[in-house]
Structures are given as C-alpha cells and as structure tokens.
N, C-alpha and C. Protein backbone atom coordinates (compact mmCIF):
# COMPACT_ATOMS: atom_id res chain seq x y z
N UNK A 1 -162.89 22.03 169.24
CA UNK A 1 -163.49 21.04 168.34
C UNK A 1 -164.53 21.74 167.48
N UNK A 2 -164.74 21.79 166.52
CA UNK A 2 -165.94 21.95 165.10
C UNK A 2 -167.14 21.39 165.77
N UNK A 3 -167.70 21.98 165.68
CA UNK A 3 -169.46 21.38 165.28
C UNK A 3 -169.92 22.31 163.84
N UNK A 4 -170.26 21.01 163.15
CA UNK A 4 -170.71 21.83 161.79
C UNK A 4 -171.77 22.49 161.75
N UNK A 5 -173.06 22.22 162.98
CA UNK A 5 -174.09 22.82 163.34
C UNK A 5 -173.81 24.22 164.07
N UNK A 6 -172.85 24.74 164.46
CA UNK A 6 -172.34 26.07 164.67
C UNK A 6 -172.57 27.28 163.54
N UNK A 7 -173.18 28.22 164.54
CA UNK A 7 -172.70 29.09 163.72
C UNK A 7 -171.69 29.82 163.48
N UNK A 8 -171.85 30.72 161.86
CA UNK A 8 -170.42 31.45 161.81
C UNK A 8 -170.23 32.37 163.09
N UNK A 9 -168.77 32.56 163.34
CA UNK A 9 -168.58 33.75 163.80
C UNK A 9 -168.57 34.99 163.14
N UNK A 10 -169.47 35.94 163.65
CA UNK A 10 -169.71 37.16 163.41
C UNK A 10 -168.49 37.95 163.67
N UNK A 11 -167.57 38.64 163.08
CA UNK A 11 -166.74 40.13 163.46
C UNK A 11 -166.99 41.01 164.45
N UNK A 12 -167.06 41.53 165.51
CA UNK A 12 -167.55 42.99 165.93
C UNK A 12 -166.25 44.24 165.93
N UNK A 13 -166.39 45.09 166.13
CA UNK A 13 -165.55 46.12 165.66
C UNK A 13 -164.50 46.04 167.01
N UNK A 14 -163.36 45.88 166.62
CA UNK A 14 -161.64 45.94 167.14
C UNK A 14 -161.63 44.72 167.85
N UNK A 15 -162.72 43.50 167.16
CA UNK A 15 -162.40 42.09 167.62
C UNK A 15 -161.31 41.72 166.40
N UNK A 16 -160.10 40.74 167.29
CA UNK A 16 -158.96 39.97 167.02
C UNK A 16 -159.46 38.59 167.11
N UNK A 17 -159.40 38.14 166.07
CA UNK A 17 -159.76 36.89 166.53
C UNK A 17 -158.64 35.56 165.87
N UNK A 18 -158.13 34.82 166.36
CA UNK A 18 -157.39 33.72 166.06
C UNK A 18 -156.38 33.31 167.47
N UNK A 19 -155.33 32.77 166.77
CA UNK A 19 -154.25 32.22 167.80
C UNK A 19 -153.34 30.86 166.53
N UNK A 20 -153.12 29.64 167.62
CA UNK A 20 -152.46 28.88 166.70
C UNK A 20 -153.08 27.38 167.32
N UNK A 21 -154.14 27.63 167.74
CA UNK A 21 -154.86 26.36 168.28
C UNK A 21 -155.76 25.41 166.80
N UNK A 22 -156.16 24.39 167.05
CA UNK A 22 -157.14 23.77 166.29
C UNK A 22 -158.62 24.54 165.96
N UNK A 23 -158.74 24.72 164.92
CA UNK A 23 -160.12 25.39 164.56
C UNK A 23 -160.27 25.19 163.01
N UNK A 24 -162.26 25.05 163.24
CA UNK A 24 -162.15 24.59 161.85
C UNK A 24 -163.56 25.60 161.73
N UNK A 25 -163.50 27.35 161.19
CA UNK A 25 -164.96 28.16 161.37
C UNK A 25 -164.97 29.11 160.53
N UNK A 26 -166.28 29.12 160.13
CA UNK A 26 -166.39 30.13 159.30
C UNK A 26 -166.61 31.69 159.86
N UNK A 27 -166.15 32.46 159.28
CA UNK A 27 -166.27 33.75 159.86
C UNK A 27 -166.57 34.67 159.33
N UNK A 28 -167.59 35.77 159.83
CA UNK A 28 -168.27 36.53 158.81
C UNK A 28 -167.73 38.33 159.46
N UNK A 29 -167.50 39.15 158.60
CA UNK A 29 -166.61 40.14 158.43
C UNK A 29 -167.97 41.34 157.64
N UNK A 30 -167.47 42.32 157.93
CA UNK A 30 -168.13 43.60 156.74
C UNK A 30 -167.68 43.22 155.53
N UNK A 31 -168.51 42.66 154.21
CA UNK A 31 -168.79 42.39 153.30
C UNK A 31 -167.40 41.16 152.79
N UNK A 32 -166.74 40.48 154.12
CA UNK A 32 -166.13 39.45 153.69
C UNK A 32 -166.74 38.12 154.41
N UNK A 33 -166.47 36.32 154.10
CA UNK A 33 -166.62 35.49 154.49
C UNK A 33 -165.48 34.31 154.64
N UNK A 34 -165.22 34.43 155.52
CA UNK A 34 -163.47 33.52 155.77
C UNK A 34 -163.93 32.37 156.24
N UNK A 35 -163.32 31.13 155.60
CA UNK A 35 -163.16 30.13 156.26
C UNK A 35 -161.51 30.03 157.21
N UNK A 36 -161.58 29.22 157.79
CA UNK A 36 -160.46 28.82 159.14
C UNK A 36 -159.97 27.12 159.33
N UNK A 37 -159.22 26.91 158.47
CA UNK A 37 -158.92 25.43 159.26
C UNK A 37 -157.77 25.34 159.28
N UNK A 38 -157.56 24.83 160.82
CA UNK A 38 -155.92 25.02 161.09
C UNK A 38 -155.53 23.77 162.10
N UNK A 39 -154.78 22.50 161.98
CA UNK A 39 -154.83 21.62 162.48
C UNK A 39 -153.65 21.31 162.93
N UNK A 40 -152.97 21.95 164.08
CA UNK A 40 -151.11 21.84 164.49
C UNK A 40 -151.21 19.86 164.56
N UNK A 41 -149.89 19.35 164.83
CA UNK A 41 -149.64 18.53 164.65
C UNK A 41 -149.77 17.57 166.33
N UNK A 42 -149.73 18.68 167.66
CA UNK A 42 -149.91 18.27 168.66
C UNK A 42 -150.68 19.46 169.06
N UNK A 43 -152.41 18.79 168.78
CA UNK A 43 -153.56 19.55 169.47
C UNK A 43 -153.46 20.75 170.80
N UNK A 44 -153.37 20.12 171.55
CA UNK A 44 -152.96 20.49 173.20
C UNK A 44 -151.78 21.44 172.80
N UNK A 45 -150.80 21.64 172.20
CA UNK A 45 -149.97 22.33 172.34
C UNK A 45 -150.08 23.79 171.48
N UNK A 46 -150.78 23.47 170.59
CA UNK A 46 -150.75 24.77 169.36
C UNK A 46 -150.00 24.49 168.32
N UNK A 47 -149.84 24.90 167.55
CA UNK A 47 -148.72 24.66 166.56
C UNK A 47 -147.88 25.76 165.90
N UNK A 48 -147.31 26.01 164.57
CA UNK A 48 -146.38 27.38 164.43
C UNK A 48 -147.26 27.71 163.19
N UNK A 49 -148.56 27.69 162.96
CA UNK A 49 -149.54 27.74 162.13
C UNK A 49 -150.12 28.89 162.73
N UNK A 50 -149.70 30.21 162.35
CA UNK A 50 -150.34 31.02 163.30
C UNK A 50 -151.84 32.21 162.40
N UNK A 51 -153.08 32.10 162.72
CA UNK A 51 -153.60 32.82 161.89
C UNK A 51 -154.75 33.75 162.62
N UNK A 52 -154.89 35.18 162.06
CA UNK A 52 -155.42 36.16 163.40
C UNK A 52 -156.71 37.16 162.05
N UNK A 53 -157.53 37.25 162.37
CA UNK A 53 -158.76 38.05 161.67
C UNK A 53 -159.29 39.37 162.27
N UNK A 54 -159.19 40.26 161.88
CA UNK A 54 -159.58 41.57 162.91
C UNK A 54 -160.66 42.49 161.66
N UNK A 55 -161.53 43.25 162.51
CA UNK A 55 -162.23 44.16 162.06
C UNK A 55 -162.27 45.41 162.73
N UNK A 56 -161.92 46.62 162.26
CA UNK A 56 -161.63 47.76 162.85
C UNK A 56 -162.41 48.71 163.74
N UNK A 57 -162.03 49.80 164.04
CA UNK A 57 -163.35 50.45 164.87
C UNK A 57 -164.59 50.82 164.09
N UNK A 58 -164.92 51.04 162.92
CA UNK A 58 -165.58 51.21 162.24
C UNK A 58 -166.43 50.79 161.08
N UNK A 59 -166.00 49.03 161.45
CA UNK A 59 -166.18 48.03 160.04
C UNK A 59 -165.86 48.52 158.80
N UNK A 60 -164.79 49.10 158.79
CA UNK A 60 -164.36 49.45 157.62
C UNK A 60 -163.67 48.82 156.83
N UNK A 61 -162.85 48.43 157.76
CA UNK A 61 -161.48 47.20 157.56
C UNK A 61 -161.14 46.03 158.27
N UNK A 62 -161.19 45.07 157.09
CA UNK A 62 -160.88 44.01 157.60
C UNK A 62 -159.78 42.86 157.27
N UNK A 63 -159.46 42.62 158.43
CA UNK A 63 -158.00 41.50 158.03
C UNK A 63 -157.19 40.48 158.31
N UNK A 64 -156.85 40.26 157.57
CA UNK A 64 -156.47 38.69 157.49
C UNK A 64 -154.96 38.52 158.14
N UNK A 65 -154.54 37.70 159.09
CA UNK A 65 -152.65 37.54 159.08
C UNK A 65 -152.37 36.04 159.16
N UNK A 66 -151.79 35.49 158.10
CA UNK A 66 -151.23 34.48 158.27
C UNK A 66 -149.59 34.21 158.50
N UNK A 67 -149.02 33.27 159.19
CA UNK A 67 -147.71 33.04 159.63
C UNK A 67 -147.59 31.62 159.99
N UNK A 68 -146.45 31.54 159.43
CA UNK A 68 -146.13 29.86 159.64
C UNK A 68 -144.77 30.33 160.28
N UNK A 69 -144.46 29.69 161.47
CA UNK A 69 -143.16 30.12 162.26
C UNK A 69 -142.55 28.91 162.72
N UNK A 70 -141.50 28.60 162.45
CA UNK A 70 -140.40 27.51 163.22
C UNK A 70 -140.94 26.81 164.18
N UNK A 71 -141.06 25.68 164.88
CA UNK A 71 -141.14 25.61 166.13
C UNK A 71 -143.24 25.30 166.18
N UNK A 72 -143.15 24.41 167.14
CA UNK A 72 -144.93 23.97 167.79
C UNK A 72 -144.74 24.39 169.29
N UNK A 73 -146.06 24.59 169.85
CA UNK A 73 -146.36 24.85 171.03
C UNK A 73 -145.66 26.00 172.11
N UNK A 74 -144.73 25.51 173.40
CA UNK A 74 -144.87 27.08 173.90
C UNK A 74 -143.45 27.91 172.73
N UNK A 75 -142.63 27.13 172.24
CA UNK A 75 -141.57 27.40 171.54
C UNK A 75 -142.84 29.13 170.30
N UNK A 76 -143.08 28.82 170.10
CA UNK A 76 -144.08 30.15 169.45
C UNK A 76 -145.00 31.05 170.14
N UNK A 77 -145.29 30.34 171.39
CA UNK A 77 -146.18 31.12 172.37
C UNK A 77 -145.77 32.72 171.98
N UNK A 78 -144.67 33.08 172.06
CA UNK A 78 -144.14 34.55 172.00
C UNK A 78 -144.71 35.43 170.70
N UNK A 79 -144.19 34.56 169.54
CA UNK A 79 -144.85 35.22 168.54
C UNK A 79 -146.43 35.14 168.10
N UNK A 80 -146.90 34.09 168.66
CA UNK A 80 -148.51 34.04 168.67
C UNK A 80 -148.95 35.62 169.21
N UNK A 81 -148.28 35.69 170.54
CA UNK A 81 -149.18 36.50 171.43
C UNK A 81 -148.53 38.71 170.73
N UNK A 82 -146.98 38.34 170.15
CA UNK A 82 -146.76 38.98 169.59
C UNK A 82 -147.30 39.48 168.47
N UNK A 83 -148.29 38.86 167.23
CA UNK A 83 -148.71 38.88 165.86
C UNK A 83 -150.26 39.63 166.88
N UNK A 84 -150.71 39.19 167.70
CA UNK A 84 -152.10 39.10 168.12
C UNK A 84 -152.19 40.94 168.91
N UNK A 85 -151.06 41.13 169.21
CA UNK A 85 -150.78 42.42 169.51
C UNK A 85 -150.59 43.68 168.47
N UNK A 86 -149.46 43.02 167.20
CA UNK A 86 -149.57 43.71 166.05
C UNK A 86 -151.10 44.38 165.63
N UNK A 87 -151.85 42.87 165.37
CA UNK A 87 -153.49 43.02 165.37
C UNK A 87 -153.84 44.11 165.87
N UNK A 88 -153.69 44.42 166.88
CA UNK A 88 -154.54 45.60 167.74
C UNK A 88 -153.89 46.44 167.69
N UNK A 89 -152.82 46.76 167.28
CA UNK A 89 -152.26 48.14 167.46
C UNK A 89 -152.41 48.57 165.79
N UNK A 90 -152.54 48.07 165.07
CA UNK A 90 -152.69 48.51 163.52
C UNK A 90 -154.29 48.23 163.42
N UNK A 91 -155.00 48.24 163.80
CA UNK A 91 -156.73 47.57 163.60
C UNK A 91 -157.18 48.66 162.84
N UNK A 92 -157.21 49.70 162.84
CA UNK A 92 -157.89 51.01 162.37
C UNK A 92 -156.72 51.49 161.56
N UNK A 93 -155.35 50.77 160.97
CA UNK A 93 -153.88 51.15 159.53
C UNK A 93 -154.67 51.00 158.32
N UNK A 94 -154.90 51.26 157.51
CA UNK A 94 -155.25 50.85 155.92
C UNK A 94 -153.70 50.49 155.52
N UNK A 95 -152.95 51.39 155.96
CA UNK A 95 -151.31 51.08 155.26
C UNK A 95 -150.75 49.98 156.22
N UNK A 96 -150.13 49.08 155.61
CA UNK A 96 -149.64 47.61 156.15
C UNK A 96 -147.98 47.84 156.88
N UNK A 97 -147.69 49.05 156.23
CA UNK A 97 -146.00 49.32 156.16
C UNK A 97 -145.79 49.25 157.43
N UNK A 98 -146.58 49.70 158.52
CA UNK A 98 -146.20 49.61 159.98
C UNK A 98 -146.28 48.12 161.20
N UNK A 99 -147.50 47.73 160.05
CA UNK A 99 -147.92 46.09 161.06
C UNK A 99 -146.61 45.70 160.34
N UNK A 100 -145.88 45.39 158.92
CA UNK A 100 -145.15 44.70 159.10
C UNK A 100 -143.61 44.94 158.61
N UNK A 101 -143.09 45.98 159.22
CA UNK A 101 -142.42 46.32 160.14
C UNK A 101 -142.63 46.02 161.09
N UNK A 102 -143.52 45.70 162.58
CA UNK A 102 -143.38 45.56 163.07
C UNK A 102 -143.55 43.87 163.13
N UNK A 103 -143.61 43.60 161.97
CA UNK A 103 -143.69 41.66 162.05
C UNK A 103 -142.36 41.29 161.71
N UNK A 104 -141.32 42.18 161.24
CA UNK A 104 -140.00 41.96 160.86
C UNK A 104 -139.24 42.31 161.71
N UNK A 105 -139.56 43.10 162.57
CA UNK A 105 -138.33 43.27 163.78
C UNK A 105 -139.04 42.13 164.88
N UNK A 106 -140.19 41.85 165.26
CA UNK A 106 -140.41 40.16 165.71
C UNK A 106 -139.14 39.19 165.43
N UNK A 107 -139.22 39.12 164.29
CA UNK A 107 -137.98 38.25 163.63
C UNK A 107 -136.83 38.13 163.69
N UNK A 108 -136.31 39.75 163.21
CA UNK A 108 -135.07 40.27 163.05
C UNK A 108 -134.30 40.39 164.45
N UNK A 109 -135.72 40.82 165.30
CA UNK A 109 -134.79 40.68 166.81
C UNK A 109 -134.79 39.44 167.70
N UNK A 110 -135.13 38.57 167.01
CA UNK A 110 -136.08 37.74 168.37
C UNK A 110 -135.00 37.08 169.03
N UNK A 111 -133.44 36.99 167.95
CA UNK A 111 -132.75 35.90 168.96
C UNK A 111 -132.60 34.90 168.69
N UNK A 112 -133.64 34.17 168.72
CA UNK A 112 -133.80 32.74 168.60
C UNK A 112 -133.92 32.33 166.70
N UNK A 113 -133.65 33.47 166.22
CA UNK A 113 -133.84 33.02 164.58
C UNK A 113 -134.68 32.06 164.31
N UNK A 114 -136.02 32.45 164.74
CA UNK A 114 -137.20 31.67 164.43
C UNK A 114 -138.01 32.19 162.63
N UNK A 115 -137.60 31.11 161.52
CA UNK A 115 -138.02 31.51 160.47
C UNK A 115 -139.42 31.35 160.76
N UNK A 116 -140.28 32.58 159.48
CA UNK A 116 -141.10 32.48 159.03
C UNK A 116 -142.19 33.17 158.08
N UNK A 117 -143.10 32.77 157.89
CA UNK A 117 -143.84 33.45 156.40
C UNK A 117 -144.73 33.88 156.66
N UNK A 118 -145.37 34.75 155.95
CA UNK A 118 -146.15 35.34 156.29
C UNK A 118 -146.88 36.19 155.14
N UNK A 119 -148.77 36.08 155.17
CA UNK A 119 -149.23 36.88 154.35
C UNK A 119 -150.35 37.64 155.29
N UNK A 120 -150.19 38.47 154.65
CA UNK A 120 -151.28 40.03 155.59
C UNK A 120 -152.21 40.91 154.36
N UNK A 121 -153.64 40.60 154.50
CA UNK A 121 -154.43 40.66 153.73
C UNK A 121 -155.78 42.17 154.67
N UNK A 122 -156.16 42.96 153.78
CA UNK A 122 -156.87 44.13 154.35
C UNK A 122 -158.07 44.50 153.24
N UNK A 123 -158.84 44.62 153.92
CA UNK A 123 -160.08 44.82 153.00
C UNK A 123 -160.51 45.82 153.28
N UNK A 124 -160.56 47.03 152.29
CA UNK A 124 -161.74 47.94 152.75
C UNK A 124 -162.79 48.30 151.99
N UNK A 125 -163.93 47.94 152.80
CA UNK A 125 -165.49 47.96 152.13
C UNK A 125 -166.16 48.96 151.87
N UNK A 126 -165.36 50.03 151.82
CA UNK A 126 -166.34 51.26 151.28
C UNK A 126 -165.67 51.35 150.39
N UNK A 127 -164.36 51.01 149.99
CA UNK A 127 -163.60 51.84 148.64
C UNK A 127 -163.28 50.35 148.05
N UNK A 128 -163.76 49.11 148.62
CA UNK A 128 -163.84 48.10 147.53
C UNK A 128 -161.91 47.68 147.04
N UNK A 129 -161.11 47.79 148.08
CA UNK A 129 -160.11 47.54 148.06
C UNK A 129 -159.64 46.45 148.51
N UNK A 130 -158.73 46.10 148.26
CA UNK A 130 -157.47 44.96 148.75
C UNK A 130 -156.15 44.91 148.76
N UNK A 131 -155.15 45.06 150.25
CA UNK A 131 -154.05 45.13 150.24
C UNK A 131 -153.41 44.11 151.02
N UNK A 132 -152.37 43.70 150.28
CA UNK A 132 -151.76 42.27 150.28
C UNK A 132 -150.24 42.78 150.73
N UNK A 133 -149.92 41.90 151.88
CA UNK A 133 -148.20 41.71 151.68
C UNK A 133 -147.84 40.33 152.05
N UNK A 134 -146.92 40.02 151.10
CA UNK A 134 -146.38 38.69 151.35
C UNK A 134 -144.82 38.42 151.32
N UNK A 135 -144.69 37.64 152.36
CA UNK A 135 -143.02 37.42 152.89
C UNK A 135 -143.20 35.97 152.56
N UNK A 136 -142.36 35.52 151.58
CA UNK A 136 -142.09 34.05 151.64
C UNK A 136 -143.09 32.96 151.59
N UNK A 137 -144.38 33.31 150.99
CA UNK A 137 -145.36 32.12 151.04
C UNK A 137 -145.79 32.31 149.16
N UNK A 138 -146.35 31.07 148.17
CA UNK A 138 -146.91 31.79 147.45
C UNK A 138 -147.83 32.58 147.57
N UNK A 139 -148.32 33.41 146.02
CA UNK A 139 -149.22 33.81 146.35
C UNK A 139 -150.72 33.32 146.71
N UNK A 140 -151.39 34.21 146.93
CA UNK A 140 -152.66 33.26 147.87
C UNK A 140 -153.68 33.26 146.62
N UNK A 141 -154.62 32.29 146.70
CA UNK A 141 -154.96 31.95 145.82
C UNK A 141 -157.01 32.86 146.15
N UNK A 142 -157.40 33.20 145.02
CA UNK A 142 -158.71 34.44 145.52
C UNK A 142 -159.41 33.56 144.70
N UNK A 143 -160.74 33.52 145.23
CA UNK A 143 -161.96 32.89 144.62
C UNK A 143 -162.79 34.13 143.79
N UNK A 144 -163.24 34.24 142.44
CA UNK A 144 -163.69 34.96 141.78
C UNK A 144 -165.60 34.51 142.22
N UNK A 145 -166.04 34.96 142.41
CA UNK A 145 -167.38 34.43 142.76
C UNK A 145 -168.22 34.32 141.49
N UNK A 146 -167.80 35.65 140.44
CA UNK A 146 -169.09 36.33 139.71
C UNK A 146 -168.72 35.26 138.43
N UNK A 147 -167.44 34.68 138.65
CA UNK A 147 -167.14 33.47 137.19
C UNK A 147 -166.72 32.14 137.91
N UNK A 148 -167.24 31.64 138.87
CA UNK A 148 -166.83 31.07 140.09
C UNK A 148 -165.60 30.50 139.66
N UNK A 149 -164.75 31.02 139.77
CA UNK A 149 -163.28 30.45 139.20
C UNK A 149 -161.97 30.64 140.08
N UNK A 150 -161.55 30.49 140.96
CA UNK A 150 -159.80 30.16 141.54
C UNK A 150 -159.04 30.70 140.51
N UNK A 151 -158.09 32.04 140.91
CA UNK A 151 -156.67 32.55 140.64
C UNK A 151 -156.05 32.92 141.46
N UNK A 152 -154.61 33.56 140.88
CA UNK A 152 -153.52 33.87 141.66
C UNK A 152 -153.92 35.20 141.82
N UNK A 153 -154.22 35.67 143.31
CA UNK A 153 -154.08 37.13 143.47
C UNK A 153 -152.68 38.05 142.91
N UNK A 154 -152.63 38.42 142.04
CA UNK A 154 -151.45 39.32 141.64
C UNK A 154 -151.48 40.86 142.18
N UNK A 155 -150.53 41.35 142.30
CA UNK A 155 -150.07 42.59 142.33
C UNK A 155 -150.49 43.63 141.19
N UNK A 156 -151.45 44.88 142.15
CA UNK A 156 -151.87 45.71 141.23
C UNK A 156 -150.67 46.92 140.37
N UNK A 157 -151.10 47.90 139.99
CA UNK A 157 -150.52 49.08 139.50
C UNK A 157 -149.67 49.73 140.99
N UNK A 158 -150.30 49.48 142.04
CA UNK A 158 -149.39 50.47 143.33
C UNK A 158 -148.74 49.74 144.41
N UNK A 159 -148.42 48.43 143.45
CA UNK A 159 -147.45 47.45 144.65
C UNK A 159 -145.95 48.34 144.91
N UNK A 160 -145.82 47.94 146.19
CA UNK A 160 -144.58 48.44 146.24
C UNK A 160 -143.68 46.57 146.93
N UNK A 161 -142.48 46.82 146.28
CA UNK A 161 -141.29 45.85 146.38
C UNK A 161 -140.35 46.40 147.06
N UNK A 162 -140.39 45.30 148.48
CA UNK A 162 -138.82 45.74 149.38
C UNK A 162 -138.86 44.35 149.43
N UNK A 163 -136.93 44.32 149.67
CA UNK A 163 -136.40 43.32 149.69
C UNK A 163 -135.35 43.26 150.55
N UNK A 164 -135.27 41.69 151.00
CA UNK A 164 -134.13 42.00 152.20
C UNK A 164 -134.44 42.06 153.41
N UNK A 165 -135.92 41.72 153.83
CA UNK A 165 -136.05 41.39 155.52
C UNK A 165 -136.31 40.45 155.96
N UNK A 166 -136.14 40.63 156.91
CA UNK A 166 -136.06 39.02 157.76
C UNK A 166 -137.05 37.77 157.71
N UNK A 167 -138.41 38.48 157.25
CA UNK A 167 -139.29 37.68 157.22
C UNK A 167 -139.29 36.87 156.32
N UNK A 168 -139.47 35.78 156.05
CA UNK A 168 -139.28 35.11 154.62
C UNK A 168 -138.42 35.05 153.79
C-alpha cells in the first residue's frame, strides 16, 4: 500500500528493485528520479505488469526494465523472478545486447508462448548517456525538465535495428 508521507526510495549499489506487485513510489537513483505505479488487476496475486530498477556496483548505471507478459499471478511468477535475475547478472553491462538476449530466449524458449513487451532503459551518469531498447511497446515518452515539455524519446545516431525476435 502507498503512504504519500513515505519516503522516496533511495538506490544503493547492485540493489534490484521491483517485481509485479502493487506499488505506487518514488525512487531516487545517481542523478535519476523514477516514479512507480503499477496496479495488477488481482492485488494478492501480482499481475503480468512486470517492472525492475537497478543501480550498479559503482553508481554509475542505472536502470530501468519494463515488461508486460501474458498471463496475472503465479502464471508469470517464472518470468518475474526470471527478468529480476537478468537484473543482476547485467547490473555493472552498459551494453544491453546481452540482458536482452537473454530476455528473448525467456520467450523464445519458455514453451508456454507467453507474449510480451518490453522496454530496457540505462543511464550513465558520468558520460551523461542513455540507452534504450524496445520490443513491441511505443516509444516511451521523456520529460524535458530545462523546457518542461513531454516527447518521444527517439533513436540517436548509434541505434542499432534487429528484427525478428521473439519479444514483441
């Protein structure tokens, strides 16, 4: 449950933080500030709303995973606890190519042809970067602070385009 009198959650270094439960929090990161609201459709169970925040060994990097997957409650348990593992084994990647790869063979193998989408967002605060991949969701929408204005995060000069996996 929210209490708006809460405070944010703070980051600490090779904390994972999410799942696919109800939460409604703000979260504070090396030079980022995330909000969190995620409301499955049967509380008690979780839902296929899956979203995970990590900061690396060194507050260097920080990141975002969102996934919307087939299926509420234990029917996703697998890939919850699967995405939350990705998390930690890429925590200290700047390059995304391996977390998702390994979020596409989740998919590709799972069997159960559980669709889903997914965006994976990385910040790094010393070189003032941002790396984005997205399977099947639009794009995400970035708050400009310095013209306080809402756009479409687009794709820089060193996007790379693959096509053809399972995810999305």
């Amino acid at each position: 449950m929210y209490d708006e009198s809460e405070k944010p959650h703070a980051l600490v270094c090779t904390e994972v933080w999410g799942g696919n439960r109800k939460v409604i929090r703000t979260l504070k990161m090396p030079s980022l500030i995330a909000w969190v609201a995620s409301a499955p459709l049967n509380e008690q169970e979780g839902g296929g709303d899956l979203h995970y925040v990590s900061v690396c060994d060194y507050d260097l990097i920080s990141r975002v995973a969102l996934a919307d997957v087939s299926g509420h409650g234990s029917e996703v348990d697998a890939a919850t606890q699967t995405l939350r593992k990705l998390m930690h084994k890429n925590i200290n990647a700047w390059d995304q190519s391996d977390f998702m790869r390994g979020v596409n063979e989740m998919f590709g193998q799972s069997g159960d042809h559980k669709y889903a989408t997914a965006i994976i967002l990385s910040f790094h605060r010393v070189m003032g970067r941002l790396a984005f991949s997205n399977a099947g969701h639009l794009p995400p929408l970035w708050y400009h602070a310095a013209q306080r204005a809402w756009g479409w995060l687009e794709e820089g000069t060193e996007a790379k385009k693959v096509s053809g996996l399972p995810v999305g």
